[in-house]
Protein backbone atom coordinates (compact mmCIF):
# COMPACT_ATOMS: atom_id res chain seq x y z
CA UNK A 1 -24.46 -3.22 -10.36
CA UNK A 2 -26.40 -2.98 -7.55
CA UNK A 3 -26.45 -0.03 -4.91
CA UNK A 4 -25.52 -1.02 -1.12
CA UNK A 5 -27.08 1.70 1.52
CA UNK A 6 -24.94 3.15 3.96
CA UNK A 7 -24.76 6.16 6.75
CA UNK A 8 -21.50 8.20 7.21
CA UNK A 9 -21.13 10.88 10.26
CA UNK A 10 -19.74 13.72 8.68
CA UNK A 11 -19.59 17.39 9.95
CA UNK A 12 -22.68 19.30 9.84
CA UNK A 13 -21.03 22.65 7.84
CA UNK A 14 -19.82 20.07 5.21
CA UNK A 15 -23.55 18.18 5.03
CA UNK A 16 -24.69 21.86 4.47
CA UNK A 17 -22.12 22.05 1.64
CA UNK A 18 -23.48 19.24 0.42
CA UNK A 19 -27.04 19.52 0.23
CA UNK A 20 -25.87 23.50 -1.49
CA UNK A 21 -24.39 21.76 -4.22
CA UNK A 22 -26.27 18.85 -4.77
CA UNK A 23 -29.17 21.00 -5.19
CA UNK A 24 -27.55 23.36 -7.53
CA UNK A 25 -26.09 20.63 -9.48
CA UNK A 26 -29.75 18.83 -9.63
CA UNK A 27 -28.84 15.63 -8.56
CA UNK A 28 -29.25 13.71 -5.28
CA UNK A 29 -26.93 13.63 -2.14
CA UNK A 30 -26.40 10.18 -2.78
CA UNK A 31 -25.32 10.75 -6.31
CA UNK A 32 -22.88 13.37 -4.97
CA UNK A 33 -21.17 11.28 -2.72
CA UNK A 34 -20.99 8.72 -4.60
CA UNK A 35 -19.36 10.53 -7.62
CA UNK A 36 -17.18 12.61 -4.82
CA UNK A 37 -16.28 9.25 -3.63
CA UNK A 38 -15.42 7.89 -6.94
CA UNK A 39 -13.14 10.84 -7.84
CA UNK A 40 -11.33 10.03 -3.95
CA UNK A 41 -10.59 6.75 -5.07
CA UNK A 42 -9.30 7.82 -8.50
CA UNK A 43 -6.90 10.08 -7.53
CA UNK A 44 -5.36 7.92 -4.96
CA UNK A 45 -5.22 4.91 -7.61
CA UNK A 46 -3.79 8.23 -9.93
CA UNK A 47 -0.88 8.79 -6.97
CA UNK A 48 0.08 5.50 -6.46
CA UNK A 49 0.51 4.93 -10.24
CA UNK A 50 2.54 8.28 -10.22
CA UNK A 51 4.77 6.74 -7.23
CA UNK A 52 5.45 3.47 -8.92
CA UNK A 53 6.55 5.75 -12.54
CA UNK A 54 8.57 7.99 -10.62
CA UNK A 55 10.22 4.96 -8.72
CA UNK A 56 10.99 2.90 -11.86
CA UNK A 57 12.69 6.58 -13.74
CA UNK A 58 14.46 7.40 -10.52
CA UNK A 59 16.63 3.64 -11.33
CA UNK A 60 20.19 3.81 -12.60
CA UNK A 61 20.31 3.06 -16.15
CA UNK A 62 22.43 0.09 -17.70
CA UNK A 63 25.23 1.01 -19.67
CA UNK A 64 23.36 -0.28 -23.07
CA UNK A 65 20.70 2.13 -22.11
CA UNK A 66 23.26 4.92 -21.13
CA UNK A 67 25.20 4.64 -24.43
CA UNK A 68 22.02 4.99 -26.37
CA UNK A 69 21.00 7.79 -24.45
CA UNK A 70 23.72 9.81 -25.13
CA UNK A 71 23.61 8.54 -29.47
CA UNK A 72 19.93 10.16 -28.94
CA UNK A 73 21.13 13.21 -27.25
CA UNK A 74 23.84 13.71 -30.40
CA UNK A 75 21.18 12.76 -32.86
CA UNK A 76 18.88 15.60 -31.28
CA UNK A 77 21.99 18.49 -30.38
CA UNK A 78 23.00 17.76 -34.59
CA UNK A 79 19.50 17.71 -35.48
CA UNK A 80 18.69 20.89 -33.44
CA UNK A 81 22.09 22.76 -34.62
CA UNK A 82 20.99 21.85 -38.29
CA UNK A 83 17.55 23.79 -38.06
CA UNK A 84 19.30 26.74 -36.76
């Protein structure tokens, strides 16, 4: 893959930041922004994935799936009352 140059304006404090860490991780700038960058784009593709689960177990169950639900939650209670 190849690597496409760029320039960013960011805040001087946080190029400072930067350059700190970068330094005392012993790798370049470049590599740290591009690995920060990397992890940015992760967790967003992590938060949408997280919205879509969360939307599809938020959905009313059918009654097949109800009616098993509530054989599993017998099964478990009888199992549960059994170790006890």
């Amino acid at each position: 893959m190849s690597n496409i140059k760029t320039a960013v304006s960011i805040k001087e404090s946080l190029f400072k930041e930067a350059e700190t860490l970068a330094k005392k991780l012993e790798i370049s700038r470049s590599k740290l922004f591009a690995v920060a960058l990397e992890n940015f784009i992760r967790q967003q593709e992590n938060r949408e994935l997280f919205k879509k689960i969360n939307e599809v177990h938020s959905q009313a169950f059918s009654p097949d799936e109800e009616s098993y639900r509530k054989q599993i939650r017998g099964y478990h209670r009888r199992f549960l009352e059994d170790e006890c």
